[in-house]
PDB file of N, CA and C in Angstrom:
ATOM      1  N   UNK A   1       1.789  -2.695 -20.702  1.00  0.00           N
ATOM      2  CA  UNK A   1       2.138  -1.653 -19.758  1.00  0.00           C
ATOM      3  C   UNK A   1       1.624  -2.022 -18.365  1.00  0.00           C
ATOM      4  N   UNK A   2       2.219  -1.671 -17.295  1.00  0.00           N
ATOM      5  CA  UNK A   2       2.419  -2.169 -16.022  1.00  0.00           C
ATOM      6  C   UNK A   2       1.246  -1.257 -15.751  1.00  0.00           C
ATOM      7  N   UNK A   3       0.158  -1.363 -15.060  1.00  0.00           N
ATOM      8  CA  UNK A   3      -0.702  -1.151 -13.876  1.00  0.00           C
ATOM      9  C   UNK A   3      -1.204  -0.979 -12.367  1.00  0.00           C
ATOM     10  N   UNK A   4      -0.898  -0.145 -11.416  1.00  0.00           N
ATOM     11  CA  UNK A   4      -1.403  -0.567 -10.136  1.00  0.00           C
ATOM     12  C   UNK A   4      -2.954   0.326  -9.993  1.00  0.00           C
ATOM     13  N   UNK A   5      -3.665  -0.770  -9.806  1.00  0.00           N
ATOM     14  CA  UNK A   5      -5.260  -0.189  -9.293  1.00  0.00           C
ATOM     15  C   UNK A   5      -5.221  -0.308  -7.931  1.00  0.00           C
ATOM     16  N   UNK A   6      -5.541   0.559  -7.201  1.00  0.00           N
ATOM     17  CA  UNK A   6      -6.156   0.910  -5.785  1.00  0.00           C
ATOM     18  C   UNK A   6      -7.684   0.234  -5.436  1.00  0.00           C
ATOM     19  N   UNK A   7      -7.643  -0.292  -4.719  1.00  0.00           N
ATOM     20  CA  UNK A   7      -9.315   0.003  -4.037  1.00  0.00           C
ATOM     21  C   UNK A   7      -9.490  -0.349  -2.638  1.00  0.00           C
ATOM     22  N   UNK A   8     -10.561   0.222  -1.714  1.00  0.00           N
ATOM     23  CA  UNK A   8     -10.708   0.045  -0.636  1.00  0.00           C
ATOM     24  C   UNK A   8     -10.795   1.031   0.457  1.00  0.00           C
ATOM     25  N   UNK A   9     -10.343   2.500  -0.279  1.00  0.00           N
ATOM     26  CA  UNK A   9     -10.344   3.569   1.207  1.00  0.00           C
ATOM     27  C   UNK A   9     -11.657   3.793   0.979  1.00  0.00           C
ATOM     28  N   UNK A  10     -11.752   4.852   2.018  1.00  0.00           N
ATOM     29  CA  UNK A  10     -12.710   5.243   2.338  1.00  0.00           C
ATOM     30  C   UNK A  10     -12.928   6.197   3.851  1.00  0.00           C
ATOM     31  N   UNK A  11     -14.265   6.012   4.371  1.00  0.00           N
ATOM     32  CA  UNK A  11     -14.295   6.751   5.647  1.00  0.00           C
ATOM     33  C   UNK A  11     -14.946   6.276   6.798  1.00  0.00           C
ATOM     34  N   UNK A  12     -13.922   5.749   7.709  1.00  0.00           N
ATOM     35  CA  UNK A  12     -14.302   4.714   8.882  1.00  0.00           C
ATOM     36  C   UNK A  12     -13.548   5.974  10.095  1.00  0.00           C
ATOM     37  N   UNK A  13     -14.577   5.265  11.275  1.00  0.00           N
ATOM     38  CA  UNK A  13     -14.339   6.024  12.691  1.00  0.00           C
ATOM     39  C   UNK A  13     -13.023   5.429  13.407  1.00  0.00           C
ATOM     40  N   UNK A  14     -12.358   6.531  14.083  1.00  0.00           N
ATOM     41  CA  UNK A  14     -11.607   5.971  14.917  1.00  0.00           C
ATOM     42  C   UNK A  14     -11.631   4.653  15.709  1.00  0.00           C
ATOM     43  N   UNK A  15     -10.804   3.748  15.728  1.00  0.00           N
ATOM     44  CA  UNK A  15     -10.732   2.410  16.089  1.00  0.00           C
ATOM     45  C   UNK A  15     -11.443   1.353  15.583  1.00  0.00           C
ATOM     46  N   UNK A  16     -11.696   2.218  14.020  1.00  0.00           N
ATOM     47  CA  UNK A  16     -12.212   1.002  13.193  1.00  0.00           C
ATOM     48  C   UNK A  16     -11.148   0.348  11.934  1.00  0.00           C
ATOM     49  N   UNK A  17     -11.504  -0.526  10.648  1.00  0.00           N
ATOM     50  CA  UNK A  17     -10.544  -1.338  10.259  1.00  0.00           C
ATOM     51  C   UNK A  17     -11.107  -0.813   8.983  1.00  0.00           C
ATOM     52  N   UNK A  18     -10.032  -1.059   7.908  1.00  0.00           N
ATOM     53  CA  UNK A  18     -10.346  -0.882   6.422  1.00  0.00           C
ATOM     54  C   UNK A  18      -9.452  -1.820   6.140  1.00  0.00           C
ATOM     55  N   UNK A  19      -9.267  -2.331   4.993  1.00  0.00           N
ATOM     56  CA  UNK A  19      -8.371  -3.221   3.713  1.00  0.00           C
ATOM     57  C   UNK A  19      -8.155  -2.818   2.491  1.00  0.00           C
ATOM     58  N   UNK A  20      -6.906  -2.131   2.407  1.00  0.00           N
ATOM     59  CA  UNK A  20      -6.660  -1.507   1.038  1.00  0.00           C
ATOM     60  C   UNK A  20      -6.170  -2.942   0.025  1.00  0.00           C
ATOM     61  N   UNK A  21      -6.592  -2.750  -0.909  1.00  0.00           N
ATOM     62  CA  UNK A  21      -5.898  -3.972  -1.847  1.00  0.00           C
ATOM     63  C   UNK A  21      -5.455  -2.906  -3.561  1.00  0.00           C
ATOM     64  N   UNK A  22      -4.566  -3.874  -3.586  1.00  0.00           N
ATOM     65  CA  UNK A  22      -3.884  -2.986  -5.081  1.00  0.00           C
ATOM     66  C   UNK A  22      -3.489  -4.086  -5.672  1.00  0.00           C
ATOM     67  N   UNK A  23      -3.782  -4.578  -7.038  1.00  0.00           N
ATOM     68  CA  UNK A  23      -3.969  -4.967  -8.225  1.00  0.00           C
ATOM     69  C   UNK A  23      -2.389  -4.991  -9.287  1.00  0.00           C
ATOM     70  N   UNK A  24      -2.011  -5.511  -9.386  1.00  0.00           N
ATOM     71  CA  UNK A  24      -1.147  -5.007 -10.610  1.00  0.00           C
ATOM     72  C   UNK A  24      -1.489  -5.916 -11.827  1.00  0.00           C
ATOM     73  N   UNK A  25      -1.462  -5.386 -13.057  1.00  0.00           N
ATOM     74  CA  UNK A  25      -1.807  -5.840 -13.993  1.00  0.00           C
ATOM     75  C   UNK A  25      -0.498  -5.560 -15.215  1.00  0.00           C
ATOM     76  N   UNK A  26      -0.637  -6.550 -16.185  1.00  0.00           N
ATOM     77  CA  UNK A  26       0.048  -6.106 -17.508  1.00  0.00           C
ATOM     78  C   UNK A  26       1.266  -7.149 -17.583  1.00  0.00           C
ATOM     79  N   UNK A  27       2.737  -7.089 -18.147  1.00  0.00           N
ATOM     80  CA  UNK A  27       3.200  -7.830 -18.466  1.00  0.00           C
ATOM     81  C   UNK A  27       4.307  -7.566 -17.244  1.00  0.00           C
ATOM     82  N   UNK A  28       4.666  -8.529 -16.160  1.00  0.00           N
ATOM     83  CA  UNK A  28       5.444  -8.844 -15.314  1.00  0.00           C
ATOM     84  C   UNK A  28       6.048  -9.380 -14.990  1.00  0.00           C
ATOM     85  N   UNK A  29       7.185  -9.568 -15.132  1.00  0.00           N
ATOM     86  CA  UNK A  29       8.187 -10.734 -15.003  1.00  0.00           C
ATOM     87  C   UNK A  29       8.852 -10.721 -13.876  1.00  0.00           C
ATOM     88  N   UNK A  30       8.919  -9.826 -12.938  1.00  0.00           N
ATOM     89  CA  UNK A  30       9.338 -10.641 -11.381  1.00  0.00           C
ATOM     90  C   UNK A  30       9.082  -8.779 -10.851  1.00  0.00           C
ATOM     91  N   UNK A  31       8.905  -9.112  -9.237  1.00  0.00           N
ATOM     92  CA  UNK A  31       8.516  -8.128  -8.721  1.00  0.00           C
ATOM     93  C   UNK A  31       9.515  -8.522  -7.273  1.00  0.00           C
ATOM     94  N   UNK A  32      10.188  -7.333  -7.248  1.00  0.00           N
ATOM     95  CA  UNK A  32      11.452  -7.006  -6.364  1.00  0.00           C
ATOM     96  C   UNK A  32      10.783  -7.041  -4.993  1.00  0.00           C
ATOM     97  N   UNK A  33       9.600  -5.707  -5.033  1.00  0.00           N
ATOM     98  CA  UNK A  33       9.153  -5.154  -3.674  1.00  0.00           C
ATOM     99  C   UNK A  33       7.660  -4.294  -4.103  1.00  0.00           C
ATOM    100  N   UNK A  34       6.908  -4.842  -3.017  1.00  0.00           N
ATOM    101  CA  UNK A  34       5.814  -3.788  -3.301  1.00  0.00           C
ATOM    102  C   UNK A  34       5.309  -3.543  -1.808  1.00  0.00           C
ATOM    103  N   UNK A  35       5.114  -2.380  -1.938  1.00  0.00           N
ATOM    104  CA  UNK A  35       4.506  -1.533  -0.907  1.00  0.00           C
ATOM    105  C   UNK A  35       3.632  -0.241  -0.497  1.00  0.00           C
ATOM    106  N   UNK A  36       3.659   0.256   0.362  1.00  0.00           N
ATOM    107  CA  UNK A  36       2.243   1.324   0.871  1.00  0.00           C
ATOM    108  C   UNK A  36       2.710   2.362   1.386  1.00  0.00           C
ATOM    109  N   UNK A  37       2.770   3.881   0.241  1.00  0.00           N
ATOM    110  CA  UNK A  37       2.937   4.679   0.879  1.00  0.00           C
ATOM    111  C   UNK A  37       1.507   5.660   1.328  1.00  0.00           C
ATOM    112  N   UNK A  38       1.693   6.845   2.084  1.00  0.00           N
ATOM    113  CA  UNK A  38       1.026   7.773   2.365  1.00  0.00           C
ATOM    114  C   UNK A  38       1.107   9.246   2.361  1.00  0.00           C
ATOM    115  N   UNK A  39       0.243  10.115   2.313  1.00  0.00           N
ATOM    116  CA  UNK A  39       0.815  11.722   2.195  1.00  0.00           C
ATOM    117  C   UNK A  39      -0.873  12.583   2.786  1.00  0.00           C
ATOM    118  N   UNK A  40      -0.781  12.978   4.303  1.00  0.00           N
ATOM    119  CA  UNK A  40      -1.426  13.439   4.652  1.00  0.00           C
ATOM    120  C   UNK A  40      -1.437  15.256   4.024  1.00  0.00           C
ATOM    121  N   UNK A  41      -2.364  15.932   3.593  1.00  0.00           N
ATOM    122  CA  UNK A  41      -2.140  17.049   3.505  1.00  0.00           C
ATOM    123  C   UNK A  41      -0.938  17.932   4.374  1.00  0.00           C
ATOM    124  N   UNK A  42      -0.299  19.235   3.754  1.00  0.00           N
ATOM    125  CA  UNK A  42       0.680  19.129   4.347  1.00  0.00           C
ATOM    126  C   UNK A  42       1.973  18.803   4.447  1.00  0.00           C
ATOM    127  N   UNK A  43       1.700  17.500   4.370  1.00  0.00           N
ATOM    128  CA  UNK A  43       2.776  16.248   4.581  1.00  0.00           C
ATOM    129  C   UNK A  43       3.182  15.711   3.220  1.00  0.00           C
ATOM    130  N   UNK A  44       5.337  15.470   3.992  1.00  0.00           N
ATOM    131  CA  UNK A  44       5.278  14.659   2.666  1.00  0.00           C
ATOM    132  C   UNK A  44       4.927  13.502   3.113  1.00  0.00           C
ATOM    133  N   UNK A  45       5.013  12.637   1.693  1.00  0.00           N
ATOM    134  CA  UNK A  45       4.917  10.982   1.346  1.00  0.00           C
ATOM    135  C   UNK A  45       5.450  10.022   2.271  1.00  0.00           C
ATOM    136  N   UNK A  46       5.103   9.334   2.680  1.00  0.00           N
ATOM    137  CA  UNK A  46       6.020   8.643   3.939  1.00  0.00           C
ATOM    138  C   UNK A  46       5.800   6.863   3.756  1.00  0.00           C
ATOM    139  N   UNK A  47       6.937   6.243   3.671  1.00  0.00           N
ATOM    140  CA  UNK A  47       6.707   4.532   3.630  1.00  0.00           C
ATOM    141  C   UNK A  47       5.603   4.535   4.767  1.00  0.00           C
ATOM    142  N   UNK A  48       4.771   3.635   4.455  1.00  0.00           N
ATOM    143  CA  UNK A  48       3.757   2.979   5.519  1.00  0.00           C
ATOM    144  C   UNK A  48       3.938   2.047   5.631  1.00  0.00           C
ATOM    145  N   UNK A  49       4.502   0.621   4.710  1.00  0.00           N
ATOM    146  CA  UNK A  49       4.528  -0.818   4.882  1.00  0.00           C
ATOM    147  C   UNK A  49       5.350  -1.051   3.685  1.00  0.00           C
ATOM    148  N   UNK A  50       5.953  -2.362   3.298  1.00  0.00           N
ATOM    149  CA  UNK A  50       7.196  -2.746   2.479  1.00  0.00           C
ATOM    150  C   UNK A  50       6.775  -3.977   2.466  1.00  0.00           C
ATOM    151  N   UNK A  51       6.603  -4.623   1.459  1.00  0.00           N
ATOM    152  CA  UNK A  51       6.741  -6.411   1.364  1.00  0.00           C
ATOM    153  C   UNK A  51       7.994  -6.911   0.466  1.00  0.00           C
ATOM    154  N   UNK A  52       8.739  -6.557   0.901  1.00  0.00           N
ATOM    155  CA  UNK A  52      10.461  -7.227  -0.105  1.00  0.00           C
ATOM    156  C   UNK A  52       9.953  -8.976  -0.500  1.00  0.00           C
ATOM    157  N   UNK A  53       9.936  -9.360  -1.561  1.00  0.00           N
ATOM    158  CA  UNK A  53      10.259 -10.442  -2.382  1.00  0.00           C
ATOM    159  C   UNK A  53      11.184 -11.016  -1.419  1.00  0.00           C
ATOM    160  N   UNK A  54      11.151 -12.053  -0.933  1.00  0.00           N
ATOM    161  CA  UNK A  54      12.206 -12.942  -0.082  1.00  0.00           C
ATOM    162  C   UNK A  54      12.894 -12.711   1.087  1.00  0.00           C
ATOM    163  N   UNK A  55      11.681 -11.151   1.527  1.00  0.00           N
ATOM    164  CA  UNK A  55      12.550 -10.901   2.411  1.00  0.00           C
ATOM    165  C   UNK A  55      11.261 -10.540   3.404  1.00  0.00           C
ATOM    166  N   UNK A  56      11.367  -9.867   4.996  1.00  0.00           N
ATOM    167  CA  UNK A  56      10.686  -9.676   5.882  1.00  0.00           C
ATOM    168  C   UNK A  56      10.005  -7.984   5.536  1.00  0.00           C
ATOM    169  N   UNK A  57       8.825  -7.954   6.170  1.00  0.00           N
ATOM    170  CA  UNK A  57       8.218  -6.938   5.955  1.00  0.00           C
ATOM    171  C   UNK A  57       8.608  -5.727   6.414  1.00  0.00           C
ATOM    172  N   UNK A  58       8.440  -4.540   6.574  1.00  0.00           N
ATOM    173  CA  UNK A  58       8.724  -3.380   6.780  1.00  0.00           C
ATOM    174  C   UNK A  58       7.351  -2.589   7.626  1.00  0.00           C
ATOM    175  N   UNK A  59       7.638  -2.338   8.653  1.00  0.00           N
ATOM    176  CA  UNK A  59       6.227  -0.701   8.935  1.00  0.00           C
ATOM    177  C   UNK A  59       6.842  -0.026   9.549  1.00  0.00           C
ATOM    178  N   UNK A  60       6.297   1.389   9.172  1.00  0.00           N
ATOM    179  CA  UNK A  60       6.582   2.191  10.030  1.00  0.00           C
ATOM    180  C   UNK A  60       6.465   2.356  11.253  1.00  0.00           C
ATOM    181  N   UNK A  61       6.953   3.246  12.297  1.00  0.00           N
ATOM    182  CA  UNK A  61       6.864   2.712  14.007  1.00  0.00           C
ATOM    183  C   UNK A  61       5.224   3.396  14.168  1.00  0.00           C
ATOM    184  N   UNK A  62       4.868   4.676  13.437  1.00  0.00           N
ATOM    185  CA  UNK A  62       3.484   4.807  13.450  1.00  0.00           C
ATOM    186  C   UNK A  62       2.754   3.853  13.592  1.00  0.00           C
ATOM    187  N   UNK A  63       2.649   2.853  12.626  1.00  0.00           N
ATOM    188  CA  UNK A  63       1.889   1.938  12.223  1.00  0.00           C
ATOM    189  C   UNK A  63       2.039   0.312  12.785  1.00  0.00           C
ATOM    190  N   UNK A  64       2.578   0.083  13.577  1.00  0.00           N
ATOM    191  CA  UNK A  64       3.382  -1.228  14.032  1.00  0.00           C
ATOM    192  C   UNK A  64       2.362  -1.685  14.770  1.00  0.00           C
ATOM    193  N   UNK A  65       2.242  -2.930  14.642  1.00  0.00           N
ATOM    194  CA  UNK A  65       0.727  -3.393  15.611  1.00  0.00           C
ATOM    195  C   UNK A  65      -0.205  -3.333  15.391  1.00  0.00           C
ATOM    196  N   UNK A  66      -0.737  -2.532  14.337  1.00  0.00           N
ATOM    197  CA  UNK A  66      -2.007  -2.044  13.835  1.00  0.00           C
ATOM    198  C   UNK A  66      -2.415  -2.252  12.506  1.00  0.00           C
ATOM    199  N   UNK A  67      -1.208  -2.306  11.525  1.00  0.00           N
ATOM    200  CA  UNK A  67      -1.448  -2.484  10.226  1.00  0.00           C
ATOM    201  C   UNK A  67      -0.492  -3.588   9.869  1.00  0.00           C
ATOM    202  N   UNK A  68      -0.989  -4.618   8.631  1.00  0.00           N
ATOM    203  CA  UNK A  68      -0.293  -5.902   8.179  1.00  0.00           C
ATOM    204  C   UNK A  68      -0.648  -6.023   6.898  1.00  0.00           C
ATOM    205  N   UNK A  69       1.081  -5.894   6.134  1.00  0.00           N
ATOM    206  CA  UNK A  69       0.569  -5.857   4.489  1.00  0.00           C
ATOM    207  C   UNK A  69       1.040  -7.260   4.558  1.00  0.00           C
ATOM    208  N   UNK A  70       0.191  -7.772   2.953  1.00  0.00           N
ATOM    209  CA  UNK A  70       0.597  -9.128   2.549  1.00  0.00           C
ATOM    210  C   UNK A  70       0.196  -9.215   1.317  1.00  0.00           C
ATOM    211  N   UNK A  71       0.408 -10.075   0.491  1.00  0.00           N
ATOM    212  CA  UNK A  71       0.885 -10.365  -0.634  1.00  0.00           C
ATOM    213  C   UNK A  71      -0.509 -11.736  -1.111  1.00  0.00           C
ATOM    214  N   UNK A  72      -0.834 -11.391  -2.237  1.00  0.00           N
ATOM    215  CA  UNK A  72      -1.454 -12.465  -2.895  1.00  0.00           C
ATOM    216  C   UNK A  72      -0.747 -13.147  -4.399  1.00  0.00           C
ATOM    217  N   UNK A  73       0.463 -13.501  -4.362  1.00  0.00           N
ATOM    218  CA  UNK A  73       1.457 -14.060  -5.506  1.00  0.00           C
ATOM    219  C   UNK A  73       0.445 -14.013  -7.190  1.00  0.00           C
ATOM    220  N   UNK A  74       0.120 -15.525  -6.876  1.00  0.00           N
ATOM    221  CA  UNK A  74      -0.760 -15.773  -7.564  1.00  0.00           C
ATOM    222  C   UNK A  74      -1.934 -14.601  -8.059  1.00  0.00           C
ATOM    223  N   UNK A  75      -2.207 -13.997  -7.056  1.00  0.00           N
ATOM    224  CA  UNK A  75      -3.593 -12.749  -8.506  1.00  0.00           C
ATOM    225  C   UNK A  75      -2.749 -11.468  -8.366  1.00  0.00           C
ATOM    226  N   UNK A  76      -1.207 -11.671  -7.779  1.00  0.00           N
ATOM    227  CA  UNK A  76      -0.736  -9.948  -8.270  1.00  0.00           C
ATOM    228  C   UNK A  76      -1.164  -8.850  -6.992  1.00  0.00           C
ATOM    229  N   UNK A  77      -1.811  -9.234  -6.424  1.00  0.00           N
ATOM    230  CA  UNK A  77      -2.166  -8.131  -5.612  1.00  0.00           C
ATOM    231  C   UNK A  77      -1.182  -8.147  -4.138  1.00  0.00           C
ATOM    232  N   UNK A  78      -1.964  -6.895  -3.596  1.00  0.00           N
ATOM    233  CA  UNK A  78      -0.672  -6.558  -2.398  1.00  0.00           C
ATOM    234  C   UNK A  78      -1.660  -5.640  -1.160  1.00  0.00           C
ATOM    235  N   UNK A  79      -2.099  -6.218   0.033  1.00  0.00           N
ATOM    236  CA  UNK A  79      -3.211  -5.890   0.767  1.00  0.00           C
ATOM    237  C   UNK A  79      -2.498  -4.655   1.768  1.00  0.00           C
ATOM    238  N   UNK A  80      -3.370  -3.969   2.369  1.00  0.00           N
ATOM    239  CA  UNK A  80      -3.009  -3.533   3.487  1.00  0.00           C
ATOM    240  C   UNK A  80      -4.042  -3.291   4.563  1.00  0.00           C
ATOM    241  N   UNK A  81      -4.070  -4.756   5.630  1.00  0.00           N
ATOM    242  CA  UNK A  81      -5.213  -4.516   6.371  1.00  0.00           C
ATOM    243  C   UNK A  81      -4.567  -2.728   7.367  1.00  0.00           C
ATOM    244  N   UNK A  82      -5.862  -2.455   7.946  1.00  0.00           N
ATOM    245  CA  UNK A  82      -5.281  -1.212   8.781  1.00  0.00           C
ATOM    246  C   UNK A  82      -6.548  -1.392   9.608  1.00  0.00           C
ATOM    247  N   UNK A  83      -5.646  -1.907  10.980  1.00  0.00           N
ATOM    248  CA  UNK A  83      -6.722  -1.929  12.158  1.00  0.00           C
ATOM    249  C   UNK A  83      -6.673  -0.947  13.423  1.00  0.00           C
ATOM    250  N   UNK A  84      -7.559  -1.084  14.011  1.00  0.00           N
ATOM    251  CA  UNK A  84      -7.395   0.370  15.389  1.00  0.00           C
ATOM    252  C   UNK A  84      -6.981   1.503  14.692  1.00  0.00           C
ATOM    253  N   UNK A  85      -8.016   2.425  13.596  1.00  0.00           N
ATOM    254  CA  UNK A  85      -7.376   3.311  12.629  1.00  0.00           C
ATOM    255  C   UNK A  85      -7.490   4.138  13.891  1.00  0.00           C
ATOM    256  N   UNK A  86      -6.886   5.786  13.696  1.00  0.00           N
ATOM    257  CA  UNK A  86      -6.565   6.542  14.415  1.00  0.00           C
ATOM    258  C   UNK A  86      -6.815   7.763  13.510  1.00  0.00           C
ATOM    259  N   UNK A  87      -7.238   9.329  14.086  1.00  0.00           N
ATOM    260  CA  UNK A  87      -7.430  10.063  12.864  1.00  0.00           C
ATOM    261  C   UNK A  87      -5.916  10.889  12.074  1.00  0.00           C
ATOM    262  N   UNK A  88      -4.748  10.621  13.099  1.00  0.00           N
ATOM    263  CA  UNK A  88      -3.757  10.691  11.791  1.00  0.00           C
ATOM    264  C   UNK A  88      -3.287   9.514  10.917  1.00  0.00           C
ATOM    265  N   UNK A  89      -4.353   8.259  11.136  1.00  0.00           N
ATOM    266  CA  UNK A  89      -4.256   8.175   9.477  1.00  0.00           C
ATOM    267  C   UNK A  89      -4.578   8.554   8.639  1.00  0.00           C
ATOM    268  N   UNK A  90      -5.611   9.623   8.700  1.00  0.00           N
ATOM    269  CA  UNK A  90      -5.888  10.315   7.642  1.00  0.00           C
ATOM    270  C   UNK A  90      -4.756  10.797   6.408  1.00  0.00           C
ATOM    271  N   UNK A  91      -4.974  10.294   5.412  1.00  0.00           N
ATOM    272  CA  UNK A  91      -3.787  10.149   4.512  1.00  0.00           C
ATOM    273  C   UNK A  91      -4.874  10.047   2.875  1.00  0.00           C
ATOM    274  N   UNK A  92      -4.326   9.992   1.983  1.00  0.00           N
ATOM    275  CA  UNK A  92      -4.032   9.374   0.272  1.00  0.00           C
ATOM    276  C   UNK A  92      -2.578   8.351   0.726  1.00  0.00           C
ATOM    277  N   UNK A  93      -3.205   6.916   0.389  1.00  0.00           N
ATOM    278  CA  UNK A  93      -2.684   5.869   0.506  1.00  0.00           C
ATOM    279  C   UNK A  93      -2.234   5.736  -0.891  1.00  0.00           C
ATOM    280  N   UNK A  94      -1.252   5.334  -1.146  1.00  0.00           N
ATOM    281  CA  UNK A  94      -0.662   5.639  -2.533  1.00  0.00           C
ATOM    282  C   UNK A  94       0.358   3.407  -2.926  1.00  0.00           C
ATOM    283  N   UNK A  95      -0.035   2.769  -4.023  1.00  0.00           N
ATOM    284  CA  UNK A  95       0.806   1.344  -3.866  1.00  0.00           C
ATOM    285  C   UNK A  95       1.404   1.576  -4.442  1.00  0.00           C
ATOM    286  N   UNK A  96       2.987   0.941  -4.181  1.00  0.00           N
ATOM    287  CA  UNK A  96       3.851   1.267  -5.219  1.00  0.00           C
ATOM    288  C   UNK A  96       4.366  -0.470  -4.850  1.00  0.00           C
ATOM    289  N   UNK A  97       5.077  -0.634  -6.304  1.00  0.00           N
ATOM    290  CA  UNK A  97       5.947  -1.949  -6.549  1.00  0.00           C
ATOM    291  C   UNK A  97       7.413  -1.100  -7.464  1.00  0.00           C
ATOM    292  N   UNK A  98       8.112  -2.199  -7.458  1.00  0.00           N
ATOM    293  CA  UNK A  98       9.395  -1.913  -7.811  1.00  0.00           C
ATOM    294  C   UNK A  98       9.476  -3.422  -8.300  1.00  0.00           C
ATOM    295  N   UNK A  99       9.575  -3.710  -9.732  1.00  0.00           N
ATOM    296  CA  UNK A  99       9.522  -4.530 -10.373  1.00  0.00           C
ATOM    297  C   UNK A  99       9.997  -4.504 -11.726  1.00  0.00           C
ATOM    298  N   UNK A 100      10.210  -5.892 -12.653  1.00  0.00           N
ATOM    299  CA  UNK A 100      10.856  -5.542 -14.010  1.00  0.00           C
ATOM    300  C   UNK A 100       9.368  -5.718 -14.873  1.00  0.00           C
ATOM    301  N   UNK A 101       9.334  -5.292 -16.258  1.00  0.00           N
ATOM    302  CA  UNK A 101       8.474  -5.694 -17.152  1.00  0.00           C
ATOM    303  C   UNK A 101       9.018  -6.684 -18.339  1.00  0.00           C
ATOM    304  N   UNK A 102      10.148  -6.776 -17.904  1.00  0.00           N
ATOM    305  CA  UNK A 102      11.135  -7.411 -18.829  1.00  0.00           C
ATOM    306  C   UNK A 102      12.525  -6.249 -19.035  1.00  0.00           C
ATOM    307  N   UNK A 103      12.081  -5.156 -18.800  1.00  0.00           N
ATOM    308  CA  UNK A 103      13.591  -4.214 -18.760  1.00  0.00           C
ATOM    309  C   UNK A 103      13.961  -3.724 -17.661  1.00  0.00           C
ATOM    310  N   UNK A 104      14.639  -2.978 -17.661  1.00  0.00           N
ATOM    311  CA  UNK A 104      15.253  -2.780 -15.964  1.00  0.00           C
ATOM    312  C   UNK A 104      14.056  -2.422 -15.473  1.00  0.00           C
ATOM    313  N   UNK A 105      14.095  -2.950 -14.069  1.00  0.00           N
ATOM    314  CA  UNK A 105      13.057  -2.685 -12.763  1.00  0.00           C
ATOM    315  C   UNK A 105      13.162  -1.178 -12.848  1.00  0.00           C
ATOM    316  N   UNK A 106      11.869  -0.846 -12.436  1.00  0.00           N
ATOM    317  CA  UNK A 106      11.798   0.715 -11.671  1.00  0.00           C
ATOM    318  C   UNK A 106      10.335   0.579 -11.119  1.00  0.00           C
ATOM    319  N   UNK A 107       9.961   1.898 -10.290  1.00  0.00           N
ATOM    320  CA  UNK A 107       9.094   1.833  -9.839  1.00  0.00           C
ATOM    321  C   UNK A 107       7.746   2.290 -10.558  1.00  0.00           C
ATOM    322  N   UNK A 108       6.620   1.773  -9.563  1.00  0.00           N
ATOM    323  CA  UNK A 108       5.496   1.780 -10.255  1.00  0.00           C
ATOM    324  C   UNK A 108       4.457   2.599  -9.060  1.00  0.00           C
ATOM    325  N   UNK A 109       3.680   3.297  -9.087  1.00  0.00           N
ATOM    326  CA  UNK A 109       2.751   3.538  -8.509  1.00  0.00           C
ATOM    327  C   UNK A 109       1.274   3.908  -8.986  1.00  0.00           C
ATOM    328  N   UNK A 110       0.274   3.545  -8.160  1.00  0.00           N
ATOM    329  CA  UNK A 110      -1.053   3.953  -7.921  1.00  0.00           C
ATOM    330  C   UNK A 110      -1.546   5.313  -8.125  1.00  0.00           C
ATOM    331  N   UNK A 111      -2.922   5.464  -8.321  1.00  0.00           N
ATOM    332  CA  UNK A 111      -3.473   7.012  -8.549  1.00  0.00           C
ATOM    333  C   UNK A 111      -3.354   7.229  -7.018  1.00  0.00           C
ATOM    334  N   UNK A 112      -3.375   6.664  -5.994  1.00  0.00           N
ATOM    335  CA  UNK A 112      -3.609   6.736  -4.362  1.00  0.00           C
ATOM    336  C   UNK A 112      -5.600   6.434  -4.187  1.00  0.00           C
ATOM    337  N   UNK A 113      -5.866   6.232  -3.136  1.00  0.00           N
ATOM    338  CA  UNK A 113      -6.880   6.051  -2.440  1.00  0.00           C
ATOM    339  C   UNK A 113      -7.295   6.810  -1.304  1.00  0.00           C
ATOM    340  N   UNK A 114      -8.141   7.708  -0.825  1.00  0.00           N
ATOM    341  CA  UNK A 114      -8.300   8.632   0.194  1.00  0.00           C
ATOM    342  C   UNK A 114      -9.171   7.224   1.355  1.00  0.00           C
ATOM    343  N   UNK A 115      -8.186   7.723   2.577  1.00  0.00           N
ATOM    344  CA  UNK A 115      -8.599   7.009   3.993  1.00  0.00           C
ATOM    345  C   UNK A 115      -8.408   8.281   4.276  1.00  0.00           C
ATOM    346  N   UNK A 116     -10.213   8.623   5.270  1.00  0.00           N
ATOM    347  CA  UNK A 116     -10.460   9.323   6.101  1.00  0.00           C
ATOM    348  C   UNK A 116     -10.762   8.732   7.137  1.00  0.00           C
ATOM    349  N   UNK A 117     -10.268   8.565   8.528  1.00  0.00           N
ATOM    350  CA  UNK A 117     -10.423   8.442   9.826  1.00  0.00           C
ATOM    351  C   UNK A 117     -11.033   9.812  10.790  1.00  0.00           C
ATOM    352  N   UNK A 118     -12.450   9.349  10.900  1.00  0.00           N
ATOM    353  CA  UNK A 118     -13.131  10.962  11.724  1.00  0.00           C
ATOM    354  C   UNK A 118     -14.616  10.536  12.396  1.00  0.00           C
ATOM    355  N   UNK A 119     -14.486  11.087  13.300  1.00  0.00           N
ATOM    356  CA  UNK A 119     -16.027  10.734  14.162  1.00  0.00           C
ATOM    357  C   UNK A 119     -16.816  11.291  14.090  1.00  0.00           C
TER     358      UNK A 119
END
């Protein structure tokens, strides 16, 4: 059974940096797309970053300049540095992939991770 572990939020001051990293584990046979959503109280869920398999990355215009997801093939994982945080990032950072296990692809997500941005 397919897995995504979270780790890395937490609670950093405005114009500081965190690194979310997410894990996937279990039996995987090719992975389409994985990426970073968010859901500030309130708020819905919103793409934050996209890493398409063979293709160019995705951010939101929020986030452009400031945050850079990337990919570690080899151990499965899928980063999201986040620099010059701001306090509406305040969010539950949530990883999701879209991948097969051997049967049709669907998606996968994380318990989420709480990033608090506050002075």
């Amino acid at each position: 059974q397919v897995q995504l572990v979270e780790s890395g939020g937490g609670l950093v001051q405005p114009g500081g940096s965190l690194r979310l990293s997410c894990a996937a584990s279990g039996s995987i046979f090719i992975i389409y797309t994985m990426g970073w959503y968010r859901q500030a109280p309130g708020k819905q869920r919103e793409l934050v970053a996209r890493n398409p398999s063979g293709g160019s990355t995705n951010y939101a215009d929020s986030v452009k300049g400031r945050f850079t997801i990337s990919r570690d093939n080899a151990k499965g994982t899928v980063y999201l540095q986040m620099n010059s945080l701001k306090p509406e990032d305040t969010a539950v950072y949530y990883c999701n992939a879209y991948l097969s296990d051997g049967n049709a692809p669907r998606d996968y997500w994380g318990q989420g991770t709480q990033v608090t941005v506050s002075s």
